[in-house]
N, C-alpha and C. Protein backbone atom coordinates (compact mmCIF):
# COMPACT_ATOMS: atom_id res chain seq x y z
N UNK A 1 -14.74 6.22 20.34
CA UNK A 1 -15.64 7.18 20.94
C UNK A 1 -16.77 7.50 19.97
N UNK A 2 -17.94 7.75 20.30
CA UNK A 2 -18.84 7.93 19.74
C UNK A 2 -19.35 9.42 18.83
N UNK A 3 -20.11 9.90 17.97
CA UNK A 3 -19.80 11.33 17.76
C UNK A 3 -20.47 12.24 18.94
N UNK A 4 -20.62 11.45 20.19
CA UNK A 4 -21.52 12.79 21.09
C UNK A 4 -20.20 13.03 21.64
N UNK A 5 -19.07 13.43 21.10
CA UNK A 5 -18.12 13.81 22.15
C UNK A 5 -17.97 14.87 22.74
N UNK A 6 -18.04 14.98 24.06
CA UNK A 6 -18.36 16.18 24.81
C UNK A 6 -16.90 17.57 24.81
N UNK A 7 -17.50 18.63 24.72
CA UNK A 7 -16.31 19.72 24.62
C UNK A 7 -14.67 19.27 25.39
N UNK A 8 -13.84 19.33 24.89
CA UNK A 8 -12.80 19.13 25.56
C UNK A 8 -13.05 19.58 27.02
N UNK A 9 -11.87 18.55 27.78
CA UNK A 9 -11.66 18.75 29.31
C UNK A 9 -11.02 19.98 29.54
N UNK A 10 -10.24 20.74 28.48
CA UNK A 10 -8.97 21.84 29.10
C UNK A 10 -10.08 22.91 29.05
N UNK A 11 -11.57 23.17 27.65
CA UNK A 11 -12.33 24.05 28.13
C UNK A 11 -13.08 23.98 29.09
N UNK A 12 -13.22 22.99 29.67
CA UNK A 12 -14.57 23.25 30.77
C UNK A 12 -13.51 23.74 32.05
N UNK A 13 -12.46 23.53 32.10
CA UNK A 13 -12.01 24.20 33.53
C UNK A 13 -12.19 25.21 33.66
N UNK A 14 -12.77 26.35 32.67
CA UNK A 14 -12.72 27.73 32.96
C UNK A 14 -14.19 28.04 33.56
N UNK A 15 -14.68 26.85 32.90
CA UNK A 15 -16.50 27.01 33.07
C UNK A 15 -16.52 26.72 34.65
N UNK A 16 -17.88 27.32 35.52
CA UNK A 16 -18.58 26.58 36.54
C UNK A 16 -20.20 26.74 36.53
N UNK A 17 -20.23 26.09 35.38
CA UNK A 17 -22.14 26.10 35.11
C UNK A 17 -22.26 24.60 35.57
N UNK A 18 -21.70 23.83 35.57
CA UNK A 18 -21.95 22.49 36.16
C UNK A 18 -21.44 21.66 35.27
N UNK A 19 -21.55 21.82 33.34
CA UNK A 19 -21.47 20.28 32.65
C UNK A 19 -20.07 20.37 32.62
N UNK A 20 -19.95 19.34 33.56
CA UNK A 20 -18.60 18.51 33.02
C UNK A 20 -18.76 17.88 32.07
N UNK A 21 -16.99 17.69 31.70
CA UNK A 21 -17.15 16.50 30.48
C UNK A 21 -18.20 15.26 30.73
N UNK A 22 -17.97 14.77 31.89
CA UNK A 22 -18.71 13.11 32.41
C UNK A 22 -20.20 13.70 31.61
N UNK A 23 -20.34 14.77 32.25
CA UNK A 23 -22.11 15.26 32.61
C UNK A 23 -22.85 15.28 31.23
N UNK A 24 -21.98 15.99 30.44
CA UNK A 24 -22.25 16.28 28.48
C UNK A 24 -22.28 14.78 28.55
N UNK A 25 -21.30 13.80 28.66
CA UNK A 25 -21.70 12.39 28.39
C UNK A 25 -23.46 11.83 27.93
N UNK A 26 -23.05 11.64 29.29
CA UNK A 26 -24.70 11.27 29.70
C UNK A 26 -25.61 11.62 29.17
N UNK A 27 -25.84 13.27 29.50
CA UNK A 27 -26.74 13.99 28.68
C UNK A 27 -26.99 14.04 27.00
N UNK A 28 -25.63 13.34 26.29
CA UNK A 28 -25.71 13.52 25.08
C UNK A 28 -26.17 12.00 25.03
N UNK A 29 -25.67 11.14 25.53
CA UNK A 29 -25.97 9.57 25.88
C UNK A 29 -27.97 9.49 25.80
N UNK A 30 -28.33 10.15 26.82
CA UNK A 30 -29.60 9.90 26.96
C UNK A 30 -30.62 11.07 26.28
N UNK A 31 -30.10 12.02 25.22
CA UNK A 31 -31.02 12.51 24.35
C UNK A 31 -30.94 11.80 22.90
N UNK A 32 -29.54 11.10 22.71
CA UNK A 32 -29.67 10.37 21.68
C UNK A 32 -30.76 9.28 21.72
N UNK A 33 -30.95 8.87 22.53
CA UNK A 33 -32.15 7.46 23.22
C UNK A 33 -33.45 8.15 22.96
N UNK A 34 -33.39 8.94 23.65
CA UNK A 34 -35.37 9.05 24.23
C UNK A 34 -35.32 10.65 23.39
N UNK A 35 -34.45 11.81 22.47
CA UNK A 35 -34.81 12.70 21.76
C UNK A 35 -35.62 14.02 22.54
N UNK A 36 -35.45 13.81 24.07
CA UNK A 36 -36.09 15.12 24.47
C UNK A 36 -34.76 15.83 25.52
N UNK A 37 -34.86 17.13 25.13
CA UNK A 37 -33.75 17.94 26.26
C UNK A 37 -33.73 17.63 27.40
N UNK A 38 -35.25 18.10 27.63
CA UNK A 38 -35.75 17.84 28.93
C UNK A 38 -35.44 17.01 29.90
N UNK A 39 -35.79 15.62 29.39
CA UNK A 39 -35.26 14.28 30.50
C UNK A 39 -33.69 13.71 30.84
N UNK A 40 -33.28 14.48 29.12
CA UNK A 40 -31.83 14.03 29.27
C UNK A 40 -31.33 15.20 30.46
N UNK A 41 -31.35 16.43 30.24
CA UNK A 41 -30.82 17.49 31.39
C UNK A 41 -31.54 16.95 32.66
N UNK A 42 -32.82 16.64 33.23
CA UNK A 42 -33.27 15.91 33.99
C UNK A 42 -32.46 14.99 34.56
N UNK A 43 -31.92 13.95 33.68
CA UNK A 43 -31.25 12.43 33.67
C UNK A 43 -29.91 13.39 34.35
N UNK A 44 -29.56 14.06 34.40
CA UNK A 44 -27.72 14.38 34.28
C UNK A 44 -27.76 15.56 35.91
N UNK A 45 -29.05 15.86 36.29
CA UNK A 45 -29.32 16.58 37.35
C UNK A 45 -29.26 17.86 37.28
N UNK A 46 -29.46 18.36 35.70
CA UNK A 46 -29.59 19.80 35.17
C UNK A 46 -30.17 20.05 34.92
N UNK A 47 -30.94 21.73 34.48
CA UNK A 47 -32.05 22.04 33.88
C UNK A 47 -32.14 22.18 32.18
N UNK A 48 -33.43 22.11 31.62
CA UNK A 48 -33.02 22.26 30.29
C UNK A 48 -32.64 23.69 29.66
N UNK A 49 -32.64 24.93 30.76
CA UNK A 49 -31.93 26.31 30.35
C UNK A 49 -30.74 26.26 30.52
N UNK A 50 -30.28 25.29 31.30
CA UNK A 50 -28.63 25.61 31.29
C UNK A 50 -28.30 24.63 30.59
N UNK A 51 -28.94 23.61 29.65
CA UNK A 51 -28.31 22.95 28.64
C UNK A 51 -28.19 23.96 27.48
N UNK A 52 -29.01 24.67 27.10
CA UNK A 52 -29.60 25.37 26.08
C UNK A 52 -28.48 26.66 26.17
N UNK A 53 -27.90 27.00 27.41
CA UNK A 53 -27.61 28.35 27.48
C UNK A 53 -26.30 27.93 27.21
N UNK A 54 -25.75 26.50 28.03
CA UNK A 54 -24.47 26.11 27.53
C UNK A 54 -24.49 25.96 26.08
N UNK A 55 -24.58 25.07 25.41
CA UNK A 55 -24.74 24.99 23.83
C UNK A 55 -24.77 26.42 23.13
N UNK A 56 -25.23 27.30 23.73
CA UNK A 56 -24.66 28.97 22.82
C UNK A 56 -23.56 29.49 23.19
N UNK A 57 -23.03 29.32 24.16
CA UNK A 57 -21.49 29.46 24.58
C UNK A 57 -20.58 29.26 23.63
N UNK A 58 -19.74 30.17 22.90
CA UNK A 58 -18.45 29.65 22.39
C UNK A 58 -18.26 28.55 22.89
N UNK A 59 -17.76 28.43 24.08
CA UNK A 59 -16.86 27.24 24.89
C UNK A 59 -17.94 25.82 24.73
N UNK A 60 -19.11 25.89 24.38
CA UNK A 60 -20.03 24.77 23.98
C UNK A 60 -20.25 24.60 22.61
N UNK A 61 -19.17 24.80 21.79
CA UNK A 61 -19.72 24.76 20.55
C UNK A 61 -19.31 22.60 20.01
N UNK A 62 -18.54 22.21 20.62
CA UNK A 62 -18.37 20.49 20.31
C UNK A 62 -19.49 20.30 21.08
N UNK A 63 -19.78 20.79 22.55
CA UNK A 63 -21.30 20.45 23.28
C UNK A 63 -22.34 19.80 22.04
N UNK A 64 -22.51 21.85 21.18
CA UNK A 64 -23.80 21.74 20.50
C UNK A 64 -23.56 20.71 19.48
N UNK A 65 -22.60 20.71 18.86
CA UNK A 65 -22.14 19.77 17.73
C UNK A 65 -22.47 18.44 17.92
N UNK A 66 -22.26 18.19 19.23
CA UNK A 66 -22.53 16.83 19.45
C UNK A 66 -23.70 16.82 19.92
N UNK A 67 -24.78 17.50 20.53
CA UNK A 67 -26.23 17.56 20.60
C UNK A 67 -26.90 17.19 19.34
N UNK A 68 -26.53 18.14 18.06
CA UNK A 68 -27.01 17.66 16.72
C UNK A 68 -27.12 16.56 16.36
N UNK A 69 -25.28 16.21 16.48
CA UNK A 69 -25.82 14.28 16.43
C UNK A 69 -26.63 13.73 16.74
N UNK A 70 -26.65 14.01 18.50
CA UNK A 70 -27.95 12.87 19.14
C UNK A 70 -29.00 13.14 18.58
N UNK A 71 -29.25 14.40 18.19
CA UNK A 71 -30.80 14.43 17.64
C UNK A 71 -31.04 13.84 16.47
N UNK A 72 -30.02 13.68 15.35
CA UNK A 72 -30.12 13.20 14.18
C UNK A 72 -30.03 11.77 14.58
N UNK A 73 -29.00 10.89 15.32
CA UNK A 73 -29.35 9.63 15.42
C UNK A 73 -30.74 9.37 15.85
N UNK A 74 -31.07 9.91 16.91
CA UNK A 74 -32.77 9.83 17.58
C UNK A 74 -33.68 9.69 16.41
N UNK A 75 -33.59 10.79 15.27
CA UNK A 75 -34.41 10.58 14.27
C UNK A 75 -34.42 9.13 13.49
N UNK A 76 -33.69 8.74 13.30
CA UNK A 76 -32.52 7.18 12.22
C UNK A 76 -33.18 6.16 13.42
N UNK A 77 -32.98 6.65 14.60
CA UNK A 77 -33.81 4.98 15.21
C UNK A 77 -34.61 5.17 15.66
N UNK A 78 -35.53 6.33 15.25
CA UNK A 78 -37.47 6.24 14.95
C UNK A 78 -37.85 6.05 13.66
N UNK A 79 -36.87 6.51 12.57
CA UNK A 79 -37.27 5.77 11.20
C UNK A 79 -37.04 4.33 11.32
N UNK A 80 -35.87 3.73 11.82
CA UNK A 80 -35.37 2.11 11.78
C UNK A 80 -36.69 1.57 12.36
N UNK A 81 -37.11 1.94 13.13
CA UNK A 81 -38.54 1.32 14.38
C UNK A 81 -39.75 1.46 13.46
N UNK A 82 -40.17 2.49 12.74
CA UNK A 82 -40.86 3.09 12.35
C UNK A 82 -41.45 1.95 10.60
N UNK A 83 -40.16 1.49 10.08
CA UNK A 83 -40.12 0.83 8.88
C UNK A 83 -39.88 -0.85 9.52
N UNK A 84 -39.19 -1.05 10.47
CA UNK A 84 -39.47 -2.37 10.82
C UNK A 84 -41.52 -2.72 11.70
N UNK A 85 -41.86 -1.99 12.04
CA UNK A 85 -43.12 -2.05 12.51
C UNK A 85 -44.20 -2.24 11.14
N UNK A 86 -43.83 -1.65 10.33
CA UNK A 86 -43.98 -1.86 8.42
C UNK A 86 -44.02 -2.87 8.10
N UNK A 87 -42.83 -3.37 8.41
CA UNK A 87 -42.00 -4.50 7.39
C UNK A 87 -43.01 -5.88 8.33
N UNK A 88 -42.96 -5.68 9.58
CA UNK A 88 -43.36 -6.97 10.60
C UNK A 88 -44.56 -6.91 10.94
N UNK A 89 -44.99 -5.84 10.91
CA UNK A 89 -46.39 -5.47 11.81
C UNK A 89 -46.74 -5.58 12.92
């Protein structure tokens, strides 16, 4: 499994804001890629306030944890792109 792992399944049963485990997937899936909230909550059929509002939740704290990741990988493969465009021109 990858580090976007989404909050355990036994916490979200208490939740009904919408992210399921599947849903954090995705959403952590496609901000690691493209680095914006926006499209990824977009991509997953959510808004980017209820990503944002989940992630301050106690019960979203592996959510946010794993949001960090994606953002830090996002950064690592715009530097990788960034120094091969360097290196090749």
């Amino acid at each position: 499994m990858s580090s976007h792992t989404p909050a355990p399944q036994r916490q979200l049963r208490h939740q009904h804001n919408g992210w399921t485990q599947e849903r954090q997937r995705r959403f952590l899936e496609h901000l690691a890629l493209h680095g914006s909230v926006s499209a990824a909550a977009r991509w997953v059929g959510m808004t980017r306030q209820s990503a944002y509002l989940f992630r301050r939740q106690p019960h979203g704290s592996a959510f946010a944890a794993a949001w960090d990741a994606a953002l830090a990988d996002t950064g690592q493969v715009f530097e990788d792109m960034a120094l091969d465009r360097l290196l090749e021109g």
